[in-house]
ModelCIF file with pLDDT and N, C-alpha, C, O atoms, coordinates in Angstrom:
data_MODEL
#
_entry.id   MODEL 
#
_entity.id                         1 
_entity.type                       polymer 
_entity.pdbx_number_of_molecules   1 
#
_entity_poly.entity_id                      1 
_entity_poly.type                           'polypeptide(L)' 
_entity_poly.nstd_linkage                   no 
_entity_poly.nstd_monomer                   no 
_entity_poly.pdbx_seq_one_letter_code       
;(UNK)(UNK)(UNK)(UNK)(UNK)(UNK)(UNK)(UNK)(UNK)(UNK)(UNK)(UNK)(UNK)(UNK)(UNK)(UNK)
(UNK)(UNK)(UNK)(UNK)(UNK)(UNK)(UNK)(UNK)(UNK)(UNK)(UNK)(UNK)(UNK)(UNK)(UNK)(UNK)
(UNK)(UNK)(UNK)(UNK)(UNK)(UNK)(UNK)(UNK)(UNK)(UNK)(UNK)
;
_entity_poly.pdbx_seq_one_letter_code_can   XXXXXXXXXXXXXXXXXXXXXXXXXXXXXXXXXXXXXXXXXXX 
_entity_poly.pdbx_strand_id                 A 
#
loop_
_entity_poly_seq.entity_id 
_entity_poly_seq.num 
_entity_poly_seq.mon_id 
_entity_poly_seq.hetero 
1 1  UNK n 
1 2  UNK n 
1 3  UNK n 
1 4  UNK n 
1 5  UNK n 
1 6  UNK n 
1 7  UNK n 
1 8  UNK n 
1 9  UNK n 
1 10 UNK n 
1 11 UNK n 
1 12 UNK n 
1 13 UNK n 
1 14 UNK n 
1 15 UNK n 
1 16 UNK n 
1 17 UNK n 
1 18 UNK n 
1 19 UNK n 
1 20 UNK n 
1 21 UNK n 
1 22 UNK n 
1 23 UNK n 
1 24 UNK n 
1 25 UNK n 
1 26 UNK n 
1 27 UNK n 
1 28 UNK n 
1 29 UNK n 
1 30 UNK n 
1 31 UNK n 
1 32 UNK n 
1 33 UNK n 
1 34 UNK n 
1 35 UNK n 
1 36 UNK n 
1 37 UNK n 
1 38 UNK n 
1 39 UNK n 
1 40 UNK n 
1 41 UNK n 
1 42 UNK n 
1 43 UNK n 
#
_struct_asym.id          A 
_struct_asym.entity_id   1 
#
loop_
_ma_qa_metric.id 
_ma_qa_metric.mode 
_ma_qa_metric.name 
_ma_qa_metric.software_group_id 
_ma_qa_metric.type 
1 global pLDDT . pLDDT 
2 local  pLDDT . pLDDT 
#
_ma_qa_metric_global.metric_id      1 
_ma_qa_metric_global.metric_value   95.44 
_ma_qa_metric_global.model_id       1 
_ma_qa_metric_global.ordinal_id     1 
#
loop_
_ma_qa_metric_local.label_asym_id 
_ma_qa_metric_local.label_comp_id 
_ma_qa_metric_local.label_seq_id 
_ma_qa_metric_local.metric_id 
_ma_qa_metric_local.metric_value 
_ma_qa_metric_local.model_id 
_ma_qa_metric_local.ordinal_id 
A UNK 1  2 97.00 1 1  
A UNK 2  2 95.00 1 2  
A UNK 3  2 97.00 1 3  
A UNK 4  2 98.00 1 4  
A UNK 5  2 97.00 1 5  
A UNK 6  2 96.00 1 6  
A UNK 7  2 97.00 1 7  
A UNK 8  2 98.00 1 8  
A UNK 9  2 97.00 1 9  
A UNK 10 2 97.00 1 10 
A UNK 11 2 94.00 1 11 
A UNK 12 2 96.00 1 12 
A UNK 13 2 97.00 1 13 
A UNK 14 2 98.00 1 14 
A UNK 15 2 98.00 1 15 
A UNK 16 2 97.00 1 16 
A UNK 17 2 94.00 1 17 
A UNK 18 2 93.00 1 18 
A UNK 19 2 92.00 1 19 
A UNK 20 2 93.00 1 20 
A UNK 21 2 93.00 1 21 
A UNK 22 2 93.00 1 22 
A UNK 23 2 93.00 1 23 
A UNK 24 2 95.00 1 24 
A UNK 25 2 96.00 1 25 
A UNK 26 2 95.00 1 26 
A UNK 27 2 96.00 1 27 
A UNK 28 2 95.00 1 28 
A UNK 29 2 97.00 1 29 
A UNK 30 2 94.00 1 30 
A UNK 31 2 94.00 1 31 
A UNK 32 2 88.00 1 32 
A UNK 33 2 90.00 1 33 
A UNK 34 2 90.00 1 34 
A UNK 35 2 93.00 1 35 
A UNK 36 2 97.00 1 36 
A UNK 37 2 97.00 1 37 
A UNK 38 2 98.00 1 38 
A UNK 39 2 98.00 1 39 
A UNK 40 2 97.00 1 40 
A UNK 41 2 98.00 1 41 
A UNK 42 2 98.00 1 42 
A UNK 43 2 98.00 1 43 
#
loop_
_atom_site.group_PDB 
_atom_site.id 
_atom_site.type_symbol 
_atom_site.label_atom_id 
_atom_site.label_alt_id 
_atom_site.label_comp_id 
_atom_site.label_asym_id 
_atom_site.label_entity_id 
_atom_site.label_seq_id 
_atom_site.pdbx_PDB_ins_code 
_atom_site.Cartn_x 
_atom_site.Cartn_y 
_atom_site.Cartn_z 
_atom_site.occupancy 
_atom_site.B_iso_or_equiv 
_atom_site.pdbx_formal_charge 
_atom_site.auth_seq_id 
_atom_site.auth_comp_id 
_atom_site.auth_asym_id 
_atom_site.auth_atom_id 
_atom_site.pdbx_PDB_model_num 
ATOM 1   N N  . UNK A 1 1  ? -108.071 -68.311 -72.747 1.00 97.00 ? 1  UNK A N  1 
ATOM 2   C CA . UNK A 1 1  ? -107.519 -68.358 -74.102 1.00 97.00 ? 1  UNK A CA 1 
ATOM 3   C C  . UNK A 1 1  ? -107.445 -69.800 -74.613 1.00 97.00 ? 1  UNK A C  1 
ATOM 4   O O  . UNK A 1 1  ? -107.955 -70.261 -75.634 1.00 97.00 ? 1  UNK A O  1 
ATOM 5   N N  . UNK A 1 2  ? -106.870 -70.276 -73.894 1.00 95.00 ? 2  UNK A N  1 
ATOM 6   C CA . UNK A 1 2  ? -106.678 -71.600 -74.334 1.00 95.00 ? 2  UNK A CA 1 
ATOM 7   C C  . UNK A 1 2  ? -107.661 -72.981 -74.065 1.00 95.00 ? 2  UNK A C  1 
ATOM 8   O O  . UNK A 1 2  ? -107.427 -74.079 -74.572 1.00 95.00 ? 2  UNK A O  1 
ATOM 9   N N  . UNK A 1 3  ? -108.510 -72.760 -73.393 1.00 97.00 ? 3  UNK A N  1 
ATOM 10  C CA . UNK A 1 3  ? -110.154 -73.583 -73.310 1.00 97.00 ? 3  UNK A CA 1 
ATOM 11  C C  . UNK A 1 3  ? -111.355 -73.189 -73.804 1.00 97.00 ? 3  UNK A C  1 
ATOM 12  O O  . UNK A 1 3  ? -112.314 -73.960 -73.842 1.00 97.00 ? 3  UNK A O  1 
ATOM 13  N N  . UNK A 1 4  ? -111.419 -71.553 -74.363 1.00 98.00 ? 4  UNK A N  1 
ATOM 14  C CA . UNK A 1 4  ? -112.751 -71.339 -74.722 1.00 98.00 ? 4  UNK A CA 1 
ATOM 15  C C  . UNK A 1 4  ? -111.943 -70.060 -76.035 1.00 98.00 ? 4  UNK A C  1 
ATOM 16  O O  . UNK A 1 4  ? -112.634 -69.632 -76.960 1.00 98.00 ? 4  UNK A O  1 
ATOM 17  N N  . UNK A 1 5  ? -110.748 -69.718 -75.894 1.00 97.00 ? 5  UNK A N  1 
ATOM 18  C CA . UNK A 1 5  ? -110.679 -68.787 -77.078 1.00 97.00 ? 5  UNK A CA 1 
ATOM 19  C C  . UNK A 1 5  ? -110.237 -69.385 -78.457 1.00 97.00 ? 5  UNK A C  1 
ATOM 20  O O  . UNK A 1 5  ? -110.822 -68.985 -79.464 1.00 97.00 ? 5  UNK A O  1 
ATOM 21  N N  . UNK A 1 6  ? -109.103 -70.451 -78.581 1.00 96.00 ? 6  UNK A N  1 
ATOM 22  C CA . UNK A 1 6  ? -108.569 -71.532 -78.832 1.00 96.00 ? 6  UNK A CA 1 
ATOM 23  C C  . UNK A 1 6  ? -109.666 -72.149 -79.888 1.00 96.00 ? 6  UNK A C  1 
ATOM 24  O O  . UNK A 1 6  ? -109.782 -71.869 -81.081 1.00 96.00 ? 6  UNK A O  1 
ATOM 25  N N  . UNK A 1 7  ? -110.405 -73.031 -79.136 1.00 97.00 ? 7  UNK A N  1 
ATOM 26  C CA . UNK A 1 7  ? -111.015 -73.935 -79.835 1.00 97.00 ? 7  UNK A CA 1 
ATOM 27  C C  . UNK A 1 7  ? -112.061 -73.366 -80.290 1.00 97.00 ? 7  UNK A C  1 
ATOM 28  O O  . UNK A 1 7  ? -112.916 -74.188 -80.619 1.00 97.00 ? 7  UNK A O  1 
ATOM 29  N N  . UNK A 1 8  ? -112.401 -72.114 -80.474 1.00 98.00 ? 8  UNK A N  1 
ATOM 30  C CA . UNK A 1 8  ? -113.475 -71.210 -81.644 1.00 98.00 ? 8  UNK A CA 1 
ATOM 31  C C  . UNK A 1 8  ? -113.259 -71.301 -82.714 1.00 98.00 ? 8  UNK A C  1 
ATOM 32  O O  . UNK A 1 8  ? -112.451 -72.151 -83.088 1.00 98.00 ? 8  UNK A O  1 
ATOM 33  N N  . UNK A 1 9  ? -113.776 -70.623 -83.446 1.00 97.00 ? 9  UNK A N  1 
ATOM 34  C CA . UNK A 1 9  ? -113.558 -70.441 -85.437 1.00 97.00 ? 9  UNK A CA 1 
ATOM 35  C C  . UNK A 1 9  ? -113.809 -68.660 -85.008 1.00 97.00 ? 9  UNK A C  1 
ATOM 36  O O  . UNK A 1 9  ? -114.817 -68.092 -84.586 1.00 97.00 ? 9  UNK A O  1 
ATOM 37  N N  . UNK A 1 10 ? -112.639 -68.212 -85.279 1.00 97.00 ? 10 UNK A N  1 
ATOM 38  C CA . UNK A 1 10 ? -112.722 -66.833 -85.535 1.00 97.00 ? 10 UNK A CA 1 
ATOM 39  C C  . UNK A 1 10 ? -111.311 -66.775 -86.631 1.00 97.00 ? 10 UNK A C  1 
ATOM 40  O O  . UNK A 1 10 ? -110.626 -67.778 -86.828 1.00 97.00 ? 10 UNK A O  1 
ATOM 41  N N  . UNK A 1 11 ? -111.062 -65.605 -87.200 1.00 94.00 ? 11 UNK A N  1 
ATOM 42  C CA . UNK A 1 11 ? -110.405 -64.982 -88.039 1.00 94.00 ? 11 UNK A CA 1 
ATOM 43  C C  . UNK A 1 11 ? -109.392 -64.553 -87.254 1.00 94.00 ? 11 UNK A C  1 
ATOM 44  O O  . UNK A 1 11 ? -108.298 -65.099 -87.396 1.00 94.00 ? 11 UNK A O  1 
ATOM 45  N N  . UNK A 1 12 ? -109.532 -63.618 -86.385 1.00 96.00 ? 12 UNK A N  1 
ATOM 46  C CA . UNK A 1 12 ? -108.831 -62.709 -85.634 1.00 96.00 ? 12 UNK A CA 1 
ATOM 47  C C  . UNK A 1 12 ? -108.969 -62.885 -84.372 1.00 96.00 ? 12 UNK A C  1 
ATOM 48  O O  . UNK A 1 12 ? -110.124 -62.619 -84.039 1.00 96.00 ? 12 UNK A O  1 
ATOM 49  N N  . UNK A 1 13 ? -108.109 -63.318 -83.233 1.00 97.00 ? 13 UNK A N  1 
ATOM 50  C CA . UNK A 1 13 ? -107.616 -63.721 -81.930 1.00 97.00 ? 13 UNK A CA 1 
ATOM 51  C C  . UNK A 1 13 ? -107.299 -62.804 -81.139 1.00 97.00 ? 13 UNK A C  1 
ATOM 52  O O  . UNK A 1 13 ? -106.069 -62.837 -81.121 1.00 97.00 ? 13 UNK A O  1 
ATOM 53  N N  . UNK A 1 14 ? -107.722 -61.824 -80.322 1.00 98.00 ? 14 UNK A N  1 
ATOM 54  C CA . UNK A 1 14 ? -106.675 -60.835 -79.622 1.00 98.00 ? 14 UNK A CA 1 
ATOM 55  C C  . UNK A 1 14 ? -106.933 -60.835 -77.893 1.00 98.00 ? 14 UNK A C  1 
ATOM 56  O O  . UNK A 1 14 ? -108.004 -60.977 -77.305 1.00 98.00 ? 14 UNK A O  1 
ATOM 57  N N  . UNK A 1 15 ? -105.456 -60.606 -77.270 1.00 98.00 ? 15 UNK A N  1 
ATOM 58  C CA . UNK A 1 15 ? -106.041 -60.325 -75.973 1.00 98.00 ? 15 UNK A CA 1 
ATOM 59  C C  . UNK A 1 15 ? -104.520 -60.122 -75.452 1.00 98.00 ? 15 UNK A C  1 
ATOM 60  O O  . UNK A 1 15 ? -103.463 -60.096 -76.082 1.00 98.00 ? 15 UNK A O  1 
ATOM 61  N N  . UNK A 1 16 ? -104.697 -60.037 -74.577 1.00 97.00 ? 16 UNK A N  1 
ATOM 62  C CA . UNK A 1 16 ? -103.175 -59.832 -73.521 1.00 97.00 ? 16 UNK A CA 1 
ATOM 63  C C  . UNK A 1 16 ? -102.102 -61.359 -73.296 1.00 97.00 ? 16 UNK A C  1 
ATOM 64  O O  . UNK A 1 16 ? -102.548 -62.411 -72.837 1.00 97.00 ? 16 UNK A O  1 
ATOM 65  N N  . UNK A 1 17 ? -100.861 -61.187 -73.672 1.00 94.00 ? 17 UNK A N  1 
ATOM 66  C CA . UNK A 1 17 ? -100.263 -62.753 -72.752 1.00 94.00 ? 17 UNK A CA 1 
ATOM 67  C C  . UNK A 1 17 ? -99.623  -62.627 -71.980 1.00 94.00 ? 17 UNK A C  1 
ATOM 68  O O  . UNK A 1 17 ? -98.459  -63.005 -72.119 1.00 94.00 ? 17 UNK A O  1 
ATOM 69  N N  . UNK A 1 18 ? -100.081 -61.993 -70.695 1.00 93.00 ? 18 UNK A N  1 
ATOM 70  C CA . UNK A 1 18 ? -99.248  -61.669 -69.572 1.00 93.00 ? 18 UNK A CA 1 
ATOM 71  C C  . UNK A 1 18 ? -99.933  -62.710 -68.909 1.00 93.00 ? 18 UNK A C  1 
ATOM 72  O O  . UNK A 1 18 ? -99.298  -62.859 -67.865 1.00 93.00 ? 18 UNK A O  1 
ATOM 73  N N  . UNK A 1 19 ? -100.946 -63.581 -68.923 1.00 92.00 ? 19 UNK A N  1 
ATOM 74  C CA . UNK A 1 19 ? -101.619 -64.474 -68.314 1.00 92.00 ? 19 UNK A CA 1 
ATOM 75  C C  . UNK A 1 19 ? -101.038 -66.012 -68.976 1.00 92.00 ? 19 UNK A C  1 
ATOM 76  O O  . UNK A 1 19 ? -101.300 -67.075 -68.414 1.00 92.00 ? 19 UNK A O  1 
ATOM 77  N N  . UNK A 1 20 ? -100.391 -65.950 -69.978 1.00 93.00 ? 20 UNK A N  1 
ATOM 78  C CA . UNK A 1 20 ? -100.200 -66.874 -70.082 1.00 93.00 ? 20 UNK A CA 1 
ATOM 79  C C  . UNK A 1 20 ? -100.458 -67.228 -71.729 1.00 93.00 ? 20 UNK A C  1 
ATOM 80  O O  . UNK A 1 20 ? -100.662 -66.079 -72.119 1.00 93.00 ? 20 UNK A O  1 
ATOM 81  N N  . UNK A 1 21 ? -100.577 -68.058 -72.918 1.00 93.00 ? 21 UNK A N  1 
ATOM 82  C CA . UNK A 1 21 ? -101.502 -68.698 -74.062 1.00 93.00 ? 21 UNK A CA 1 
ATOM 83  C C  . UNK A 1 21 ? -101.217 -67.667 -75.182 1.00 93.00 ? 21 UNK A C  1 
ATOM 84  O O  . UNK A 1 21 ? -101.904 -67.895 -76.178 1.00 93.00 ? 21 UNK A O  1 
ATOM 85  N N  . UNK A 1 22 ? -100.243 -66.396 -75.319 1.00 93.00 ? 22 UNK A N  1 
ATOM 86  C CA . UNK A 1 22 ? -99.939  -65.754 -76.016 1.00 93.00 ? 22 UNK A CA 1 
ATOM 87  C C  . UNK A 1 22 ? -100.308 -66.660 -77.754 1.00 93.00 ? 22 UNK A C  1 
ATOM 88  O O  . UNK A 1 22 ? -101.111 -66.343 -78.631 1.00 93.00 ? 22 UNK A O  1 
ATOM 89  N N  . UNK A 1 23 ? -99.424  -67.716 -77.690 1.00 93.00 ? 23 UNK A N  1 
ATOM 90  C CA . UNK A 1 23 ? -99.281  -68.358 -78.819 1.00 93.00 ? 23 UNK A CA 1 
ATOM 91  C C  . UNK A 1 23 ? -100.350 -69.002 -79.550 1.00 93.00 ? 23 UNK A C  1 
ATOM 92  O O  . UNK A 1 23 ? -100.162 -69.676 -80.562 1.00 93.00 ? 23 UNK A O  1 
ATOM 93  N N  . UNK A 1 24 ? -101.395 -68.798 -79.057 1.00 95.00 ? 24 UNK A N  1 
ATOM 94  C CA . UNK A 1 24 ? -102.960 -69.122 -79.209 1.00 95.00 ? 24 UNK A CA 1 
ATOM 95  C C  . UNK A 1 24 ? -103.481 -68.162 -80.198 1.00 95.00 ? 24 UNK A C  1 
ATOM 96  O O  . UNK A 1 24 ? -104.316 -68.473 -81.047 1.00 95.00 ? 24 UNK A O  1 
ATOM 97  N N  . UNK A 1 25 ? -102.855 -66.724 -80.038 1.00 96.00 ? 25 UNK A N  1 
ATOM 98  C CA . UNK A 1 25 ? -103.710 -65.527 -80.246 1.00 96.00 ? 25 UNK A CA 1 
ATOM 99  C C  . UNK A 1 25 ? -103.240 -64.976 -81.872 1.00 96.00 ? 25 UNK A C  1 
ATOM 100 O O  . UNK A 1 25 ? -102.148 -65.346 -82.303 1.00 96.00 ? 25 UNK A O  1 
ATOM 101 N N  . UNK A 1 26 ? -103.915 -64.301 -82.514 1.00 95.00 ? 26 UNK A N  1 
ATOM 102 C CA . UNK A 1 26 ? -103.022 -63.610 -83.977 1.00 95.00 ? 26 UNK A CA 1 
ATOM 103 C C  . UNK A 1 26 ? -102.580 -62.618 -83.562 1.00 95.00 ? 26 UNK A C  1 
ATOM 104 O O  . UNK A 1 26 ? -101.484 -62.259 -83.993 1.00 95.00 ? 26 UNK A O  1 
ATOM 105 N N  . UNK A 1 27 ? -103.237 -61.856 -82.627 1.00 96.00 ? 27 UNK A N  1 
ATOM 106 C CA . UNK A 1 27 ? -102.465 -60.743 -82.670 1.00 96.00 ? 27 UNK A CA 1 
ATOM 107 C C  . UNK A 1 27 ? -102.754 -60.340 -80.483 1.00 96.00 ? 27 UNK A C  1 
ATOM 108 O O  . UNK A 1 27 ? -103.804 -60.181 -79.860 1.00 96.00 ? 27 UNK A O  1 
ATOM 109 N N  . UNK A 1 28 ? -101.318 -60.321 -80.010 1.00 95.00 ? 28 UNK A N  1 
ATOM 110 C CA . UNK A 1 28 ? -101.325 -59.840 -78.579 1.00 95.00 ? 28 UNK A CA 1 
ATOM 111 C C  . UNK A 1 28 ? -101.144 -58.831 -78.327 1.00 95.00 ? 28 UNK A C  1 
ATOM 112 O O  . UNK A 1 28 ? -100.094 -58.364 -78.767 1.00 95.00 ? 28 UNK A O  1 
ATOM 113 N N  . UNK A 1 29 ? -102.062 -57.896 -77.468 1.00 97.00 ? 29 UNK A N  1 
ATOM 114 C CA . UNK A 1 29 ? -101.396 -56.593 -76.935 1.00 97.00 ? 29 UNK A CA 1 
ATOM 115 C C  . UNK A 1 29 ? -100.816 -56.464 -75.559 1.00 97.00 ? 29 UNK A C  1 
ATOM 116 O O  . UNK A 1 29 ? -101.180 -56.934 -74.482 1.00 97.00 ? 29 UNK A O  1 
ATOM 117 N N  . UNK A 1 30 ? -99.784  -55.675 -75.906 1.00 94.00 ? 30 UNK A N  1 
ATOM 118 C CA . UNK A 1 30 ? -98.652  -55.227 -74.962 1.00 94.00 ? 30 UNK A CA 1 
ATOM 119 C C  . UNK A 1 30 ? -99.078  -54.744 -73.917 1.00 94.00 ? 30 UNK A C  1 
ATOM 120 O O  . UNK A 1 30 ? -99.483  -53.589 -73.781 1.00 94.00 ? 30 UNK A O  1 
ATOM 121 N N  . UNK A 1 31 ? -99.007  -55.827 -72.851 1.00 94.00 ? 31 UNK A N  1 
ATOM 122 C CA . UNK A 1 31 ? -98.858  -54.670 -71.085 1.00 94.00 ? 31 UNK A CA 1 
ATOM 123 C C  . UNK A 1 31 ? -97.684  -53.893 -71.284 1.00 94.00 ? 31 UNK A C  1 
ATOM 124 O O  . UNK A 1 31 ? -96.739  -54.331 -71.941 1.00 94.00 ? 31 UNK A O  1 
ATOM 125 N N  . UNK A 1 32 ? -97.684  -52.855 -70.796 1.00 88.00 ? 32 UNK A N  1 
ATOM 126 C CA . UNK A 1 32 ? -96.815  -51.770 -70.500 1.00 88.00 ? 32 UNK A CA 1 
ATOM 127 C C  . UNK A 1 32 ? -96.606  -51.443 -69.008 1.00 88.00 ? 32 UNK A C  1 
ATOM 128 O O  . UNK A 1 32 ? -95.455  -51.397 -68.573 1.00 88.00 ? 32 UNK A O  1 
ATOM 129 N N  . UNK A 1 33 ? -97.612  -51.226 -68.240 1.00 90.00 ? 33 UNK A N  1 
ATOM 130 C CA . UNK A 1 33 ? -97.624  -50.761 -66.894 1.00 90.00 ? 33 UNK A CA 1 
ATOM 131 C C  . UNK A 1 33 ? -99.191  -51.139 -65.920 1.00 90.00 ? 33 UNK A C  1 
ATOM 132 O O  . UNK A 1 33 ? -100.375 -51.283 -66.224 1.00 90.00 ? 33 UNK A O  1 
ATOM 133 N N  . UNK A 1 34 ? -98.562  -51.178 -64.912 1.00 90.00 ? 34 UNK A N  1 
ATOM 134 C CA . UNK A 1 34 ? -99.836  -51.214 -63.920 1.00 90.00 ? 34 UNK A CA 1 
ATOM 135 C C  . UNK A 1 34 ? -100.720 -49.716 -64.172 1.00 90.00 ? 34 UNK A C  1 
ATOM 136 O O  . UNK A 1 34 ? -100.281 -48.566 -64.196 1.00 90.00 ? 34 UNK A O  1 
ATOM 137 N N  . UNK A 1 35 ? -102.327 -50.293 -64.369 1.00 93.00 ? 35 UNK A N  1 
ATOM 138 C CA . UNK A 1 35 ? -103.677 -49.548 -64.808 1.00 93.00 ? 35 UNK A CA 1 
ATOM 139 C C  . UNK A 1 35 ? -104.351 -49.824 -64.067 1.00 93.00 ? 35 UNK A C  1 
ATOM 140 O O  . UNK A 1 35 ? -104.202 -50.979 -63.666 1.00 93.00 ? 35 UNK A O  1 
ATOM 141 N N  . UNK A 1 36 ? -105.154 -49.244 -63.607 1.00 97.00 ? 36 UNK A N  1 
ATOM 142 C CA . UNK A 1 36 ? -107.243 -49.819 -63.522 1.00 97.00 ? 36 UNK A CA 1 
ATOM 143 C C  . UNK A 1 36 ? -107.512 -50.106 -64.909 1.00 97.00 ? 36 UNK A C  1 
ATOM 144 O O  . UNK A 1 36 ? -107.213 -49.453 -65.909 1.00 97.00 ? 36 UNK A O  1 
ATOM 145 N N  . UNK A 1 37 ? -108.115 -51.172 -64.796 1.00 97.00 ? 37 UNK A N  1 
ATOM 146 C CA . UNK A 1 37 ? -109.171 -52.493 -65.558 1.00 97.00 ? 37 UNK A CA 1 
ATOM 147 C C  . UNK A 1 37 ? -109.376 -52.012 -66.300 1.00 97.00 ? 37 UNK A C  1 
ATOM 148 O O  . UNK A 1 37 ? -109.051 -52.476 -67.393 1.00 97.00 ? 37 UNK A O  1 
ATOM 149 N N  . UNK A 1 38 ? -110.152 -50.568 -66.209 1.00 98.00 ? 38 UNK A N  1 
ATOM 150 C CA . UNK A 1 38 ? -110.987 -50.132 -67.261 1.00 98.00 ? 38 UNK A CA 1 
ATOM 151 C C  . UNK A 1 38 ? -110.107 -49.898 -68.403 1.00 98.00 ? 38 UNK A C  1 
ATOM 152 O O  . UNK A 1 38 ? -110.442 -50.272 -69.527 1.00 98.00 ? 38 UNK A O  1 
ATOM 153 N N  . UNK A 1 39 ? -108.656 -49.115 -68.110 1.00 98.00 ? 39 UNK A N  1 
ATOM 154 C CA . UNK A 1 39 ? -108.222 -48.536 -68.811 1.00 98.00 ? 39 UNK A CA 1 
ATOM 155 C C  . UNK A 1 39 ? -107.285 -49.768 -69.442 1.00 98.00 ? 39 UNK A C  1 
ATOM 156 O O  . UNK A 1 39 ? -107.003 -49.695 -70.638 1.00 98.00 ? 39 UNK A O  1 
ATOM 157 N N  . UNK A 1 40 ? -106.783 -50.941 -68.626 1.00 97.00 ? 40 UNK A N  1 
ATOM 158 C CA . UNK A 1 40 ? -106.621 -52.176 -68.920 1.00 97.00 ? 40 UNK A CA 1 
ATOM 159 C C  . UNK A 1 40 ? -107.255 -52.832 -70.390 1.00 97.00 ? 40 UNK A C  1 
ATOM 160 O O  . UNK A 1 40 ? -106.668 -53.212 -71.404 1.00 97.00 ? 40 UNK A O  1 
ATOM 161 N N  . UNK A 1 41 ? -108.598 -52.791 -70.066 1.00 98.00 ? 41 UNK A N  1 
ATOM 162 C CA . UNK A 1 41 ? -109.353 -52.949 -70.906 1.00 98.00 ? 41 UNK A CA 1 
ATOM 163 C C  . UNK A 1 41 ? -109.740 -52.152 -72.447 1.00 98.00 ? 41 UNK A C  1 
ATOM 164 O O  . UNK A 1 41 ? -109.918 -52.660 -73.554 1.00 98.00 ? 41 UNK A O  1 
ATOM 165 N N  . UNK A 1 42 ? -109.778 -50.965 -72.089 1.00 98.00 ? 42 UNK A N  1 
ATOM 166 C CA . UNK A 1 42 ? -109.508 -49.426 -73.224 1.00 98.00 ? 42 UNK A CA 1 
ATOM 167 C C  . UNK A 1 42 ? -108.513 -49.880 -74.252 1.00 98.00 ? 42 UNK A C  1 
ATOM 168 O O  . UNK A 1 42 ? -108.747 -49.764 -75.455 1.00 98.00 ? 42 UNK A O  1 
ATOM 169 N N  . UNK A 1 43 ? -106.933 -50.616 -73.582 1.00 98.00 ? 43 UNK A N  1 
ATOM 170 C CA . UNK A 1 43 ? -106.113 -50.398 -74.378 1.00 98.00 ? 43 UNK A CA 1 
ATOM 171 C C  . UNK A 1 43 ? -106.470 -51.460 -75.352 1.00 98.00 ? 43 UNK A C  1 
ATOM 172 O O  . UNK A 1 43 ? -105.822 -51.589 -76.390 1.00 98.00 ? 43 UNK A O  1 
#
């Protein structure tokens, strides 16, 4: 997020901040619970 999502030109920012760089992003989605990836990913 914060070395390669950060310093882009986009409009719209999204990803998870359970890793950390939340404040980087426009819009974060919510972990809720332990998943497989895929479905990690789905949400």
């Amino acid at each position: 997020i914060l070395l390669i999502a950060a310093p882009l030109r986009s409009r719209y920012k999204v990803s998870y901040g359970i890793g950390g760089g939340a404040y980087l992003l426009t819009h974060e989605v919510l972990y809720t619970e332990l998943r497989h990836k895929v479905e990690y990913h789905l949400d």
